[in-house]
N, C-alpha and C. Protein backbone atom coordinates (compact mmCIF):
# COMPACT_ATOMS: atom_id res chain seq x y z
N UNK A 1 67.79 11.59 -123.12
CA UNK A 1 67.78 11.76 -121.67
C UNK A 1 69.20 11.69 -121.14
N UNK A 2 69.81 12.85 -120.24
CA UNK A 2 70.83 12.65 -119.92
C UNK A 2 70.73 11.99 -118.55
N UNK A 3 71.77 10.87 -118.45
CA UNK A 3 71.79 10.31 -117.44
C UNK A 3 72.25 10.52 -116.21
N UNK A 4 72.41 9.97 -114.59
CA UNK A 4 73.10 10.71 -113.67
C UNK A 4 74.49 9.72 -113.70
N UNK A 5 75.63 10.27 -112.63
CA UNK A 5 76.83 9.58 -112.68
C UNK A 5 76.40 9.03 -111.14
N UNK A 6 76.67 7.74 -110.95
CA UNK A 6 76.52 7.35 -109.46
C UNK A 6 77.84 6.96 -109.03
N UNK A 7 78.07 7.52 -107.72
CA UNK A 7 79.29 7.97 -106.89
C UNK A 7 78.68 6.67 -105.52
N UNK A 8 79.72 5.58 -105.10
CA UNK A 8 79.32 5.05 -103.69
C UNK A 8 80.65 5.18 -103.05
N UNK A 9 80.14 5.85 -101.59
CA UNK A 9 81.24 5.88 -100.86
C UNK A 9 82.12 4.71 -100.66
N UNK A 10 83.21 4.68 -100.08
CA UNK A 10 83.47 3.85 -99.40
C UNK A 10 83.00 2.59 -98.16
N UNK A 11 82.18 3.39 -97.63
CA UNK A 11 81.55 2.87 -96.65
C UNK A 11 80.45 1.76 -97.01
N UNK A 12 80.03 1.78 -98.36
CA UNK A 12 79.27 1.16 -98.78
C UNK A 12 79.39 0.33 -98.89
N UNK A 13 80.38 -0.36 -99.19
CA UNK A 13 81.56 -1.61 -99.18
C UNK A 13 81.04 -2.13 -98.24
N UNK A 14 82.03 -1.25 -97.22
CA UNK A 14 81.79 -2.52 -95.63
C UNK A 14 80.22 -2.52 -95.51
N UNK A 15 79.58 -1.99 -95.51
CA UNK A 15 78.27 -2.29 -95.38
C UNK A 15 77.54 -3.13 -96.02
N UNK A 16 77.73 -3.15 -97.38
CA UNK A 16 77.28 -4.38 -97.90
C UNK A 16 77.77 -6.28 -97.05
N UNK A 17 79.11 -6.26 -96.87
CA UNK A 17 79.30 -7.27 -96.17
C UNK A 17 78.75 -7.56 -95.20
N UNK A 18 77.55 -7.07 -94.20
CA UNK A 18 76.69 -7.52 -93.47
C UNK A 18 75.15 -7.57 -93.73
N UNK A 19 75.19 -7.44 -95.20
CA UNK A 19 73.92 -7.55 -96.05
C UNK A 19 73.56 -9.18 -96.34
N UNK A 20 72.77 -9.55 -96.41
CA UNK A 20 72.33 -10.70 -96.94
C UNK A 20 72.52 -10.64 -98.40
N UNK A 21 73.11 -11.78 -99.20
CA UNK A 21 73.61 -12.22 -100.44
C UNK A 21 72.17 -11.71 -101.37
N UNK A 22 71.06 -11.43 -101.22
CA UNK A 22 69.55 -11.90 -101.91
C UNK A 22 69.73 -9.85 -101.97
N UNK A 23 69.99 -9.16 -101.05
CA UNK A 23 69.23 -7.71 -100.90
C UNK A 23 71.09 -7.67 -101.96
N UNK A 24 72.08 -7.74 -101.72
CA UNK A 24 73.35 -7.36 -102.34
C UNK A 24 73.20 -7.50 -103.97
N UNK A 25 72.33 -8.25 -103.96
CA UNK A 25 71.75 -8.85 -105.75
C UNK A 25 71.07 -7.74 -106.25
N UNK A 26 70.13 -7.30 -105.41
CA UNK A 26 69.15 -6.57 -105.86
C UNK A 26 69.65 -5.10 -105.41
N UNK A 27 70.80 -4.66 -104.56
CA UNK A 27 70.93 -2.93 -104.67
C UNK A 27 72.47 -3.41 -106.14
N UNK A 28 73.00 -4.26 -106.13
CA UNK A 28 73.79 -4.39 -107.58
C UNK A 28 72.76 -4.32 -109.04
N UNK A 29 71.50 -4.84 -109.36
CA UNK A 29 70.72 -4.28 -110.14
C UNK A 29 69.59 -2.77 -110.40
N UNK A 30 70.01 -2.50 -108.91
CA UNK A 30 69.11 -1.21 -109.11
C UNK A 30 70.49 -0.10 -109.34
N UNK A 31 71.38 -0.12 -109.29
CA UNK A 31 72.21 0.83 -109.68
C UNK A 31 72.83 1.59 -110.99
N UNK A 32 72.02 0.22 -111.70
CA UNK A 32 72.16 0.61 -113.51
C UNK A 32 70.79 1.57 -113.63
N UNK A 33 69.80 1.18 -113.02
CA UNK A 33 68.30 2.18 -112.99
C UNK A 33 68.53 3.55 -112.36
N UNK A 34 69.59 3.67 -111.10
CA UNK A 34 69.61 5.03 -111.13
C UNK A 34 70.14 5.87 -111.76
N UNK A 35 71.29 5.34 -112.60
CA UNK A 35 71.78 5.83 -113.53
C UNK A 35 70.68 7.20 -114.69
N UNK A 36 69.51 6.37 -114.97
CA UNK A 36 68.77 7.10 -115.35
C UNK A 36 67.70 7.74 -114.83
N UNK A 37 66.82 7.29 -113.63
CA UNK A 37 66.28 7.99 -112.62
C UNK A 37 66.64 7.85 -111.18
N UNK A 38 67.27 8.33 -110.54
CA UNK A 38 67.29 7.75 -108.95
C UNK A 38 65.93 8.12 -107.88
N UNK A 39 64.93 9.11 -108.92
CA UNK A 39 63.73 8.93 -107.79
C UNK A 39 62.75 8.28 -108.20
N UNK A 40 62.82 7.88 -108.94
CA UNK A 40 61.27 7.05 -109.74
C UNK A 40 60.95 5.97 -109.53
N UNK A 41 59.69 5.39 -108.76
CA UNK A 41 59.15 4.61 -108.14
C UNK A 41 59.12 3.03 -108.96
N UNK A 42 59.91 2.16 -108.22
CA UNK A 42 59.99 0.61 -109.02
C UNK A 42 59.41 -0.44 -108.31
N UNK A 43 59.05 -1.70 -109.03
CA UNK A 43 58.42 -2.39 -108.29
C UNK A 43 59.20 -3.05 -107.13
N UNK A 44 58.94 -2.94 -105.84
CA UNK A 44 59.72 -3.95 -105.04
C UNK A 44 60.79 -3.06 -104.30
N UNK A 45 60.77 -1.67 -105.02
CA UNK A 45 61.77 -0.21 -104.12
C UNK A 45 60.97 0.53 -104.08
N UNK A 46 60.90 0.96 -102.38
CA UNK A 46 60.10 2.43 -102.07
C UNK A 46 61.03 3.32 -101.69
N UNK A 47 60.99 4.30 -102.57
CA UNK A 47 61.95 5.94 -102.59
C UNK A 47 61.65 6.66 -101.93
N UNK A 48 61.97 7.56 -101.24
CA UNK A 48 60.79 8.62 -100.55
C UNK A 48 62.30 9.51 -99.67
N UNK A 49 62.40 11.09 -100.10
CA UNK A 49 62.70 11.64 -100.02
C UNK A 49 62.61 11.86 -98.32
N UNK A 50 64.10 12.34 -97.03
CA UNK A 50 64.02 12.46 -96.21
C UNK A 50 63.73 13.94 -95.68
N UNK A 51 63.36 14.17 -95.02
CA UNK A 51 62.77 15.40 -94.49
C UNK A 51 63.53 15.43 -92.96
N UNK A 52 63.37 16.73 -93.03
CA UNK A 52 64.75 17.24 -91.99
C UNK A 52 66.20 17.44 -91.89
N UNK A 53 66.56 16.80 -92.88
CA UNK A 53 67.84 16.92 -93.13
C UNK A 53 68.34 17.68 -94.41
N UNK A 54 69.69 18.18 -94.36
CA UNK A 54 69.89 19.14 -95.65
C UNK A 54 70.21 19.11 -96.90
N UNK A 55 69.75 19.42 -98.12
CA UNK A 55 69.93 18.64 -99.14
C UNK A 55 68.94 18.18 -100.07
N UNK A 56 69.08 17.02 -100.78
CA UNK A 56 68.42 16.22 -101.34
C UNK A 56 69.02 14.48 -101.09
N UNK A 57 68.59 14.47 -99.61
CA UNK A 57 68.90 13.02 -99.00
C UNK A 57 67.44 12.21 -99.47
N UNK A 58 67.97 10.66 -99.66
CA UNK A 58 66.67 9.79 -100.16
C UNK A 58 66.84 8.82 -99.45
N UNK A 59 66.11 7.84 -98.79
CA UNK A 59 66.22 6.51 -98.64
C UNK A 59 64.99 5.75 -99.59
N UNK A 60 65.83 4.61 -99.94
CA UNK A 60 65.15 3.42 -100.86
C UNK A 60 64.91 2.57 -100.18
N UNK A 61 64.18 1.87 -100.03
CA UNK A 61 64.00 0.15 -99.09
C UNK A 61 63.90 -0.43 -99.90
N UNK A 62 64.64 -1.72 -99.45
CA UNK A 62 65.05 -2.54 -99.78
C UNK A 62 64.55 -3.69 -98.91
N UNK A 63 63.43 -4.55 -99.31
CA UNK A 63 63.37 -5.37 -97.83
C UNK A 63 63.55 -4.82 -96.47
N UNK A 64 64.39 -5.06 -95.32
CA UNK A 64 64.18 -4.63 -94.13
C UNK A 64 65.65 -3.92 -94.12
N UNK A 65 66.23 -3.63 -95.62
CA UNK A 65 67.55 -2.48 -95.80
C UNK A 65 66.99 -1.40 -95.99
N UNK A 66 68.20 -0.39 -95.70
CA UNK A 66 67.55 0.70 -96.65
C UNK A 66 68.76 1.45 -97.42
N UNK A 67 68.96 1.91 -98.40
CA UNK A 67 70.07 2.67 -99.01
C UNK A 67 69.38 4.31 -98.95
N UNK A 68 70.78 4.61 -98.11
CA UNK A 68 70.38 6.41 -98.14
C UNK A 68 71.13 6.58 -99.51
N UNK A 69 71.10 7.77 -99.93
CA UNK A 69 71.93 8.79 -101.08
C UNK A 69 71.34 10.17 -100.88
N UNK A 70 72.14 10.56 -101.55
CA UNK A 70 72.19 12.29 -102.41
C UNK A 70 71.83 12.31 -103.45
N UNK A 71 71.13 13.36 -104.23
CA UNK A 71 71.09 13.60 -105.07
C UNK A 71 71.90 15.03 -105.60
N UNK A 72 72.53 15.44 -106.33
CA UNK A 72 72.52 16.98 -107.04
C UNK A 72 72.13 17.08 -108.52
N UNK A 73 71.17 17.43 -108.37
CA UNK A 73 70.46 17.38 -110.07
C UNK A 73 71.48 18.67 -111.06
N UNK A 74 71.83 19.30 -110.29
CA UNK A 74 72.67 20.43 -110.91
C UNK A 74 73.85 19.96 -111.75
N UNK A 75 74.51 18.79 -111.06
CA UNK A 75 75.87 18.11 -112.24
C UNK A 75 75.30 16.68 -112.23
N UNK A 76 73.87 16.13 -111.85
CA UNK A 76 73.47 14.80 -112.42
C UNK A 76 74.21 14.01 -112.10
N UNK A 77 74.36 14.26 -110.68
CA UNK A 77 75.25 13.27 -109.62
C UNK A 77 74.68 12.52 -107.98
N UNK A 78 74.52 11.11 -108.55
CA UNK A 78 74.00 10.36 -106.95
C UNK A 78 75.20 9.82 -106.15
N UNK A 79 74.39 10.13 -105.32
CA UNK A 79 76.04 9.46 -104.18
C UNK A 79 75.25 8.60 -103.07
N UNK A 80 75.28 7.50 -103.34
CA UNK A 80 74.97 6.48 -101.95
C UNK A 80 76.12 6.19 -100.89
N UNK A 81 75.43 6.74 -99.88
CA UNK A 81 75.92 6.98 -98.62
C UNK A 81 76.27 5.64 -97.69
N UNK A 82 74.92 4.99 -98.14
CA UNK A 82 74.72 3.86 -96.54
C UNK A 82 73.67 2.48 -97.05
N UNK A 83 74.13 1.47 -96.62
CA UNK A 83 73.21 0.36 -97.04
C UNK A 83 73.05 -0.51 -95.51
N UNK A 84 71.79 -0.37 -94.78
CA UNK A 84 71.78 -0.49 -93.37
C UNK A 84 70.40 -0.95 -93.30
N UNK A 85 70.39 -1.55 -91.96
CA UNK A 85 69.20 -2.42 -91.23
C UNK A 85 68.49 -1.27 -91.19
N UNK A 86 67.22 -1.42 -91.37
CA UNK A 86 65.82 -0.07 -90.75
C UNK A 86 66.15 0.11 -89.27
N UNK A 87 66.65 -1.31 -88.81
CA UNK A 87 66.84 -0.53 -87.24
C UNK A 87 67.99 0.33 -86.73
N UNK A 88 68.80 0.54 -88.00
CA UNK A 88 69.84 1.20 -86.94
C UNK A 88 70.19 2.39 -88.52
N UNK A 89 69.03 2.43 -89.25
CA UNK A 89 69.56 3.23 -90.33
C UNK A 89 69.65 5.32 -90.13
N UNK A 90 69.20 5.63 -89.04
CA UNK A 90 69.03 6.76 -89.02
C UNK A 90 70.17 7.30 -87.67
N UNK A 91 70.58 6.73 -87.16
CA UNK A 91 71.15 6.75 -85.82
C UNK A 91 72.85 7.06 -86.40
């Protein structure tokens, strides 16, 4: 199985620093898993592909986070975008 390369912006950074220490644990262990699938359904992460927008955008939840990304299956490359409150994750 070839695996994907995961790419996090910059922004991801600062965003994590207003994450709670408990959700920062758990998007640092799910990042070795996307490595080999980034859409495949785990216990305790709901994936679900966004609609309306262009691309192959995903958000994961995370507790009351959510991590957007990209996908391009063409060079087997994820790129997480954003690690944000549900309330202000789409805005």
């Amino acid at each position: 199985m070839i695996s994907y390369e995961v790419l996090i912006d910059e922004r991801v950074e600062k965003d994590l620093r207003k994450v709670p220490n408990h959700i920062v644990e758990k998007f640092i262990n799910l990042l070795n898993e996307f490595e080999n699938n980034p859409i495949q359904a785990r216990s305790g992460f709901d994936a679900k592909q966004l609609k309306g927008f262009s691309g192959c955008l995903y958000r994961l939840r995370i507790g009351d986070y959510r991590v957007l990304y990209s996908i391009d299956n063409d060079n087997r490359v994820v790129r997480i975008t954003k690690v944000v409150h549900r309330s202000s994750v789409y805005k």
